[in-house]
Protein backbone atom coordinates (compact mmCIF):
# COMPACT_ATOMS: atom_id res chain seq x y z
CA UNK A 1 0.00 0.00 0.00
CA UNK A 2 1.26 3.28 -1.37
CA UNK A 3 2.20 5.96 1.68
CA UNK A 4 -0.50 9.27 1.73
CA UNK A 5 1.07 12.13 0.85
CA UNK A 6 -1.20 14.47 2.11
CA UNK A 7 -3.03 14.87 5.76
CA UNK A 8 -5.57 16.89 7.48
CA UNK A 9 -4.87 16.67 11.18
CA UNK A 10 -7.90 17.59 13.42
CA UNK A 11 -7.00 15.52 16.66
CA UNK A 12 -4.81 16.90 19.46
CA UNK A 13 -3.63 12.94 19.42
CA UNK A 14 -0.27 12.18 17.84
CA UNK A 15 -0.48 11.39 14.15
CA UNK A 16 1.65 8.85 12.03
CA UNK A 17 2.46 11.01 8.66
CA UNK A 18 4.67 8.46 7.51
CA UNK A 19 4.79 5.00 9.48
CA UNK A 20 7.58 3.03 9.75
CA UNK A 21 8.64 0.99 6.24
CA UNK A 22 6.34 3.22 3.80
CA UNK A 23 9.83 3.60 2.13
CA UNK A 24 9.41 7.36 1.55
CA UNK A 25 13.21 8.38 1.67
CA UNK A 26 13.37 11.22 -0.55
CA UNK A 27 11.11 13.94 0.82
CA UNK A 28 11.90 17.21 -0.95
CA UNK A 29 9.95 19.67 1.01
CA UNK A 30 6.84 19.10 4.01
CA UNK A 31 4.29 22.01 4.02
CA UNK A 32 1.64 22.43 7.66
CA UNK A 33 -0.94 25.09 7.07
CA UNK A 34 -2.92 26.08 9.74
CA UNK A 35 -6.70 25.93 8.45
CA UNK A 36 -7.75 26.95 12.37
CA UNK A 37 -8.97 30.09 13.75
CA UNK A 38 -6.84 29.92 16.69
CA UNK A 39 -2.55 29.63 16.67
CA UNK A 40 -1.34 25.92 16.55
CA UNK A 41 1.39 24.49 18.18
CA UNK A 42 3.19 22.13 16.47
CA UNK A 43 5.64 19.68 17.31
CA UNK A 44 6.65 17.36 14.16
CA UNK A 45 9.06 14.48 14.85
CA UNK A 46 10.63 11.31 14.15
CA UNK A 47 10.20 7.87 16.17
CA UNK A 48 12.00 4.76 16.40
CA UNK A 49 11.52 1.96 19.01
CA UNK A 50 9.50 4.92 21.00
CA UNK A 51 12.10 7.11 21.54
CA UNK A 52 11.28 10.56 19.72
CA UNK A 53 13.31 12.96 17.74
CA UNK A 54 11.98 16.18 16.86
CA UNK A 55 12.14 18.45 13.89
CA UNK A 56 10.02 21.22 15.63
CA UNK A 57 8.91 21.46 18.69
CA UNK A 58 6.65 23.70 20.44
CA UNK A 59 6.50 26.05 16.95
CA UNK A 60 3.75 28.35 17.08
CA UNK A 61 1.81 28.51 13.84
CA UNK A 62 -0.57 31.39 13.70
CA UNK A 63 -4.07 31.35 11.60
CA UNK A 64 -3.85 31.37 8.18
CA UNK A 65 0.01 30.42 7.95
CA UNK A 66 2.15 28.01 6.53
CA UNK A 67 5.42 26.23 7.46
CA UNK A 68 7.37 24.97 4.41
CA UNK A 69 10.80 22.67 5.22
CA UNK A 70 12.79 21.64 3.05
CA UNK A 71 16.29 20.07 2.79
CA UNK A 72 17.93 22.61 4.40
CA UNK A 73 16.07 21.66 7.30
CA UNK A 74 17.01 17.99 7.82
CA UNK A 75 14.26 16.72 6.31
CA UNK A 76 15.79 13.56 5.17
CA UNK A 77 15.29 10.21 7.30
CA UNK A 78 15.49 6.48 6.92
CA UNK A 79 11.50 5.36 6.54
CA UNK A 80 12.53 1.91 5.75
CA UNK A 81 11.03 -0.92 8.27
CA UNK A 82 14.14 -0.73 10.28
CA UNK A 83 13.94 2.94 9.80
CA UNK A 84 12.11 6.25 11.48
CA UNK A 85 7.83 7.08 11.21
CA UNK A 86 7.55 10.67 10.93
CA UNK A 87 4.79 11.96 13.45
CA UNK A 88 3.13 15.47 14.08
CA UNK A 89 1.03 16.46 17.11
CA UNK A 90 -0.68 20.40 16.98
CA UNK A 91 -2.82 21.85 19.53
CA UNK A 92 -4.32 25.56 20.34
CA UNK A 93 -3.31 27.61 23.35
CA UNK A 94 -5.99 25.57 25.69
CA UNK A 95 -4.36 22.14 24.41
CA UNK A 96 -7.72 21.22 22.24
CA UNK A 97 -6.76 19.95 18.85
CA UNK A 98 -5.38 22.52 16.34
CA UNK A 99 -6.34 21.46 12.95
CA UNK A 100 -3.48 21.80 10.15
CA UNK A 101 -3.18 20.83 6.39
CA UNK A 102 0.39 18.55 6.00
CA UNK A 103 1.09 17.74 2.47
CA UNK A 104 4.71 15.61 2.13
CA UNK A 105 6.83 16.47 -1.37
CA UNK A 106 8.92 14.02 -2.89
């Protein structure tokens, strides 16, 4: 089954983008859009054997904005199955889910 490229993340709950042996190894650029009223906090980050390593953490989106990354900011992982999922949680100011576009480039 092919990875999804593209996510709309409406939970406060942590969210696989990519899980673990989609094989998606050549991401050119990741885009989060905040589609919510309120600022988001976002904290996007890689996993393996439940230990976490984050991209961003604790970035402050406000409404109406977008974060673009790209190779210049250590984008590039392992997603093989012995490699890293690539996770995102967001959440507004009161820690109720923030609700953000992600669309993944490769």
């Amino acid at each position: 089954m092919a990875a999804t490229l593209q996510h709309n993340i409406t939970t406060v709950l942590t969210q696989d983008l990519l899980k673990t042996g989609d094989n998606v190894n050549n991401i050119k650029y990741i885009s989060i859009a905040n589609i919510d009223l309120d600022s988001v906090v976002i904290n996007l980050f890689l996993n393996k054997a439940g230990s976490n390593y984050y991209l961003i953490k604790g970035y402050r989106l406000t409404p109406g904005a977008t974060l673009f990354l790209n190779k210049d900011h250590n984008i590039s992982f392992n997603n093989s199955s012995s490699g890293f999922s690539l996770r995102i949680q967001a959440q507004d100011d009161s820690g109720a889910a923030g609700s953000v576009d992600v669309i993944i480039t490769k």
